[in-house]
C-alpha atoms as a PDB file:
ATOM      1  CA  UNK A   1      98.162  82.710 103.392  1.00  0.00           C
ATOM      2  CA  UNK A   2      98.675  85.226 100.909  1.00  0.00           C
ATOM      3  CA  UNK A   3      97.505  88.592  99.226  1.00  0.00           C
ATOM      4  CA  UNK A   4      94.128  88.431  97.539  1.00  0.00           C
ATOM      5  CA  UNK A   5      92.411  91.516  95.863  1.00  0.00           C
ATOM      6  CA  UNK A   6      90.932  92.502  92.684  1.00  0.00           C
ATOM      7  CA  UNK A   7      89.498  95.795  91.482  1.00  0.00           C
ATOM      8  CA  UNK A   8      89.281  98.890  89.619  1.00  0.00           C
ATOM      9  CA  UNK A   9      91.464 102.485  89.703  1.00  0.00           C
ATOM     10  CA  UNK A  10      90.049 104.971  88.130  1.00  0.00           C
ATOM     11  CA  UNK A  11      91.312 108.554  87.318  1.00  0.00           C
ATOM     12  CA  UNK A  12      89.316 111.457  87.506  1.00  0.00           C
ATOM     13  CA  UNK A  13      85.726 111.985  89.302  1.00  0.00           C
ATOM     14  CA  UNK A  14      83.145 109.589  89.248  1.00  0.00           C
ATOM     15  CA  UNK A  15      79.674 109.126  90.409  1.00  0.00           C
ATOM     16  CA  UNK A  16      77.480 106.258  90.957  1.00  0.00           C
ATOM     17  CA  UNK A  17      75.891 106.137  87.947  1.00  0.00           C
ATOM     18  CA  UNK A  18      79.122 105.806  86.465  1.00  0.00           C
ATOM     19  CA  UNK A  19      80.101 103.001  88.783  1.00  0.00           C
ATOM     20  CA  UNK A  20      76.822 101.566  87.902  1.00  0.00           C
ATOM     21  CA  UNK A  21      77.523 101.572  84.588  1.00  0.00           C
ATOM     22  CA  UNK A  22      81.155  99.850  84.880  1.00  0.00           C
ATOM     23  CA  UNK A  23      79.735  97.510  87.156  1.00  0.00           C
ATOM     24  CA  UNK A  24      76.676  96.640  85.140  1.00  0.00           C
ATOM     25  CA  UNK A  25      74.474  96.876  88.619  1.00  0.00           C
ATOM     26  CA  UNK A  26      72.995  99.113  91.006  1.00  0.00           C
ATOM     27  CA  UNK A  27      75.009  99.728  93.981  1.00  0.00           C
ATOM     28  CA  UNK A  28      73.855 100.443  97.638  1.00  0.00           C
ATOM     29  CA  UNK A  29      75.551 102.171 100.262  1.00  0.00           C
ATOM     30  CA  UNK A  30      75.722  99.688 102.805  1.00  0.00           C
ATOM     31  CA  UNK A  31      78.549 100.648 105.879  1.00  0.00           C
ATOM     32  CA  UNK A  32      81.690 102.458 106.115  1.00  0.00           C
ATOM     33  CA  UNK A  33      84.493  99.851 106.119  1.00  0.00           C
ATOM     34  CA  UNK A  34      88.449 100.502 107.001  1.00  0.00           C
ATOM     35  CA  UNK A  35      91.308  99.524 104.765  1.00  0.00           C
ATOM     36  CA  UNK A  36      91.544  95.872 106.043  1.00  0.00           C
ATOM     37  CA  UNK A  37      88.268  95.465 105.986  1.00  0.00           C
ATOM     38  CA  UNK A  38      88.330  96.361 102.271  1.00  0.00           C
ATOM     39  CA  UNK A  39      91.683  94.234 101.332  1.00  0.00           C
ATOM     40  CA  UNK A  40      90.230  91.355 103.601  1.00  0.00           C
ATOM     41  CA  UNK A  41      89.702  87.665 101.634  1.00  0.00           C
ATOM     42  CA  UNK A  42      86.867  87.679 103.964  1.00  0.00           C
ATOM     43  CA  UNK A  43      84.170  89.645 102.962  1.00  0.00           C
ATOM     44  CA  UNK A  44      80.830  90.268 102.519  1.00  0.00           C
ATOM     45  CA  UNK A  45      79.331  88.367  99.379  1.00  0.00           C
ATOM     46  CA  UNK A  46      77.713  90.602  96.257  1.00  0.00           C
ATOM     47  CA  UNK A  47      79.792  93.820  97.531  1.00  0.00           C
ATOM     48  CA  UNK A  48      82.240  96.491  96.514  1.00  0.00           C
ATOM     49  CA  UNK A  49      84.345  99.444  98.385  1.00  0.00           C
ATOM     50  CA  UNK A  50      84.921 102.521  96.984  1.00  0.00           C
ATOM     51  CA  UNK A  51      87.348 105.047  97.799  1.00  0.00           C
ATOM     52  CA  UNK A  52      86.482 108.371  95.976  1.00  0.00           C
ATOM     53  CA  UNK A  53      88.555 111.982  95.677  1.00  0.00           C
ATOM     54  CA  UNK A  54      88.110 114.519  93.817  1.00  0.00           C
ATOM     55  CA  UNK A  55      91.210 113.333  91.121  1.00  0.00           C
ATOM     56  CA  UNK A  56      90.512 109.153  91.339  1.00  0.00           C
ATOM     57  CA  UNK A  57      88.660 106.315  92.572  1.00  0.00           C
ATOM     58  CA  UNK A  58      89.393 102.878  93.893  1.00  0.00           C
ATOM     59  CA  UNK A  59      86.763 100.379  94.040  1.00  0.00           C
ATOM     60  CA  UNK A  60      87.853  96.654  95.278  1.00  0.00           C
ATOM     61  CA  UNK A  61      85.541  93.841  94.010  1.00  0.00           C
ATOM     62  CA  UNK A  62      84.746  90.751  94.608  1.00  0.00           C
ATOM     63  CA  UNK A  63      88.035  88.308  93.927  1.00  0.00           C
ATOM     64  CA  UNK A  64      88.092  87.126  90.042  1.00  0.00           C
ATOM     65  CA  UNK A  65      85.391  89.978  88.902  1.00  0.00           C
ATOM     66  CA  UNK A  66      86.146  91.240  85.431  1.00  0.00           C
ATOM     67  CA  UNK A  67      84.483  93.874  83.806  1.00  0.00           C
ATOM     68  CA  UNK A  68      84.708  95.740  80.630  1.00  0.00           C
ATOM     69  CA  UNK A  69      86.435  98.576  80.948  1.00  0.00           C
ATOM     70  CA  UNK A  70      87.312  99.331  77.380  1.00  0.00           C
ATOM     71  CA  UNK A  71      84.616 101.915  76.769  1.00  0.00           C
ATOM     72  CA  UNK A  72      85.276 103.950  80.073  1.00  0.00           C
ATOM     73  CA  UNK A  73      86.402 107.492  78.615  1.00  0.00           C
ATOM     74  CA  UNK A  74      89.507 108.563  81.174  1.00  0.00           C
ATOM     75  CA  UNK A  75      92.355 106.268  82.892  1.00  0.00           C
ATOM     76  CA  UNK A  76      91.365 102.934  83.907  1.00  0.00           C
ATOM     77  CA  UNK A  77      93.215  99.976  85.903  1.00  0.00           C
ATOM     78  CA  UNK A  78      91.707  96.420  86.704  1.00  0.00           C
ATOM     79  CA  UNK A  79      94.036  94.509  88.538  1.00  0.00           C
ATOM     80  CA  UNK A  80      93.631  91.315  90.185  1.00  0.00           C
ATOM     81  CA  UNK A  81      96.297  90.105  92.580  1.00  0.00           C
ATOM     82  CA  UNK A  82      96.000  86.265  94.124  1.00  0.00           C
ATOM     83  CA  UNK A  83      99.137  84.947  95.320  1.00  0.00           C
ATOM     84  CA  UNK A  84      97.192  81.711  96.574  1.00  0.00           C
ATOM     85  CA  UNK A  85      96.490  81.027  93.287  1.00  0.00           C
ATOM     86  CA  UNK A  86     100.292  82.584  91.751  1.00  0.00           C
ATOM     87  CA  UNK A  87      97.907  84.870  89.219  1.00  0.00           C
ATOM     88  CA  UNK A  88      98.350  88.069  88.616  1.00  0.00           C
ATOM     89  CA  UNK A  89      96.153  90.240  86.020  1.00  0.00           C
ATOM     90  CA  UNK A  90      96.774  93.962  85.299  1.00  0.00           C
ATOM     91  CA  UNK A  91      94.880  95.757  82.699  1.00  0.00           C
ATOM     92  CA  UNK A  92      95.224  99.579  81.502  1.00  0.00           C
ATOM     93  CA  UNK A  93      92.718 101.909  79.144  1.00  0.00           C
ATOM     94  CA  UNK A  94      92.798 105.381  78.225  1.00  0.00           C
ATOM     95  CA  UNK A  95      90.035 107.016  76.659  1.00  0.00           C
ATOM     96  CA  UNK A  96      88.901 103.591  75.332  1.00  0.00           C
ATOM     97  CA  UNK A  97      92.713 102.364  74.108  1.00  0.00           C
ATOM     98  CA  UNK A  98      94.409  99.301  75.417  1.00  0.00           C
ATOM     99  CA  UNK A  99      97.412 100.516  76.960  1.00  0.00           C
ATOM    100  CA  UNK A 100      98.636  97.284  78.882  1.00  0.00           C
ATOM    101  CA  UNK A 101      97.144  93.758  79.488  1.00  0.00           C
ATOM    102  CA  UNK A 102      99.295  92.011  81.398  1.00  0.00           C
ATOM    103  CA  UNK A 103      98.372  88.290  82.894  1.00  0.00           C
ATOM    104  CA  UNK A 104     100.736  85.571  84.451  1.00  0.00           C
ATOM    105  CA  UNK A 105      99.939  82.567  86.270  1.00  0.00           C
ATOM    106  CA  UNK A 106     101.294  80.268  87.550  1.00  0.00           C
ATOM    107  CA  UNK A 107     104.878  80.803  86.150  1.00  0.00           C
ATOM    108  CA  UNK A 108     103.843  81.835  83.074  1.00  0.00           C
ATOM    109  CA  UNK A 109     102.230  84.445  81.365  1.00  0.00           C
ATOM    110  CA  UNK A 110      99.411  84.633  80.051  1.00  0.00           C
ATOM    111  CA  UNK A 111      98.960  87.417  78.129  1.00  0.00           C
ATOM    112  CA  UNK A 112     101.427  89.899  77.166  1.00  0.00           C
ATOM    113  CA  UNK A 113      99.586  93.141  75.023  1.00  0.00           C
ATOM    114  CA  UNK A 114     101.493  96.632  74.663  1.00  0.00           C
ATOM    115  CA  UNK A 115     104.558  98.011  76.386  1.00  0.00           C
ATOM    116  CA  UNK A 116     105.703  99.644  78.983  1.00  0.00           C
ATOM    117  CA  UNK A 117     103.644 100.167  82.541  1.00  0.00           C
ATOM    118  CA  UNK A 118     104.589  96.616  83.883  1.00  0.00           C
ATOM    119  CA  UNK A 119     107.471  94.011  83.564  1.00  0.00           C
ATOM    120  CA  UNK A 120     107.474  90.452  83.973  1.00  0.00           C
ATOM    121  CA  UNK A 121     109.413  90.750  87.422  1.00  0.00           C
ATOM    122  CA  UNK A 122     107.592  93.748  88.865  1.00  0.00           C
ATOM    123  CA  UNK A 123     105.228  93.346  92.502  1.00  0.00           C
ATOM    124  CA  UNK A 124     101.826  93.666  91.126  1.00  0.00           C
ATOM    125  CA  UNK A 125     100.184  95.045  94.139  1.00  0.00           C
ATOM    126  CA  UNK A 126     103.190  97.854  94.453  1.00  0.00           C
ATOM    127  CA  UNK A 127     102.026  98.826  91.235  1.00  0.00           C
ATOM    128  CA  UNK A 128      98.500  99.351  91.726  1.00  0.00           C
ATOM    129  CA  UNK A 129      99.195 101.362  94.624  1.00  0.00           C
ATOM    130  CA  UNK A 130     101.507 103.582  93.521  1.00  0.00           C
ATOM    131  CA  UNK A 131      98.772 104.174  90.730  1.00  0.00           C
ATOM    132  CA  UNK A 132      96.710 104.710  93.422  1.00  0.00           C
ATOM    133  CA  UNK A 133      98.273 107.249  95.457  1.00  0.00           C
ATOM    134  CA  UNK A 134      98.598 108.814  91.687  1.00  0.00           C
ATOM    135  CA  UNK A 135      95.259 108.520  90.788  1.00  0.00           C
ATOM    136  CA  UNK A 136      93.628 109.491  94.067  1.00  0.00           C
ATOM    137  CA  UNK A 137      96.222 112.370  95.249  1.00  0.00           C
ATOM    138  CA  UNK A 138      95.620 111.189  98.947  1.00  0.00           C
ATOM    139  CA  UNK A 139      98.757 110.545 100.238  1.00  0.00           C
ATOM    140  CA  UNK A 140      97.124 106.791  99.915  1.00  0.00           C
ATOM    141  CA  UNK A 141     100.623 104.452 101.281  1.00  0.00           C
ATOM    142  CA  UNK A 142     101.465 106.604 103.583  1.00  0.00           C
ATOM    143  CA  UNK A 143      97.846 106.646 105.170  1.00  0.00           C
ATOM    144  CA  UNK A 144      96.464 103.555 104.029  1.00  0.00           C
ATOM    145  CA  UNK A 145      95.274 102.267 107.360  1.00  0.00           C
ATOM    146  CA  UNK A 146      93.414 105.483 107.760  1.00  0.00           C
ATOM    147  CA  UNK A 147      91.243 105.317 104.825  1.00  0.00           C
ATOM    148  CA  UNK A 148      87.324 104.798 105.013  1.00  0.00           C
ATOM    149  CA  UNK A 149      85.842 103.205 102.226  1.00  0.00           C
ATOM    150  CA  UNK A 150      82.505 102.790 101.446  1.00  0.00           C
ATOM    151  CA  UNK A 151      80.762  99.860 100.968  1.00  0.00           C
ATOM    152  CA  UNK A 152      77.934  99.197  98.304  1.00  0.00           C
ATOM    153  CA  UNK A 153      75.926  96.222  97.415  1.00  0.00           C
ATOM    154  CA  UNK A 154      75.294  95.181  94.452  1.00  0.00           C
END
């Protein structure tokens, strides 16, 4: 069985209005979850866990959630990563601008807008967390197995 995650990076503080906003619902703090619990295929229906620092947040959705994250006003990353399915989506805004859409399944890809960022051969999920550890300034890799999240309904 393989990898499975989708979800959102985002740079800079956020609150939950904010995430309410992006996520188009209210969220409730429901339990404190650990880093496999988070990445797990197997969770908890109509939630999300968020990770929040003072320089980033990562919040990891339900698998196949897409929001609209064009009007979000810093650094934003959706990423979806199923290698069950052999689809891979990775999506990049600043300040409202498209920087990268990148989506490939199944041997091919499926959309290809801007430069840079990603390349056709790159590991997906090595990307998003080395944005992570970027975005959150956490020492995130290295300590991965440490990290709380929180987890919300929605």
């Amino acid at each position: 069985m393989g990898f499975n995650i989708s979800g959102l990076l985002i740079k800079g503080q956020t609150d939950n209005a904010q995430i309410n906003t992006l996520l188009e619902s209210h969220i409730a703090f429901y339990k404190t979850v650990s880093f496999e619990e988070a990445t797990s295929s197997f969770r908890d229906d109509n939630t999300v866990d968020i990770l929040q620092t003072k320089t980033g947040t990562l919040i990891i959705t339900e698998l196949g959630q897409i929001y609209d994250i064009s009007t979000f006003e810093t650094d934003i990353i959706q990423f979806m990563i199923s290698d069950v399915s052999d689809t891979y989506y990775f999506e990049k805004y600043t300040n409202g601008k498209l920087d990268r859409k990148y989506i490939y399944s199944q041997g091919e890809i499926q959309e290809n807008e801007g430069q840079g960022i990603i390349k056709e051969d790159d590991d997906v999920l090595d990307l998003i967390w080395e944005f992570t550890d970027t975005f959150l300034q956490n020492g995130f890799m290295e300590n991965r197995f440490d990290q709380k999240f929180k987890r919300y309904t929605l």
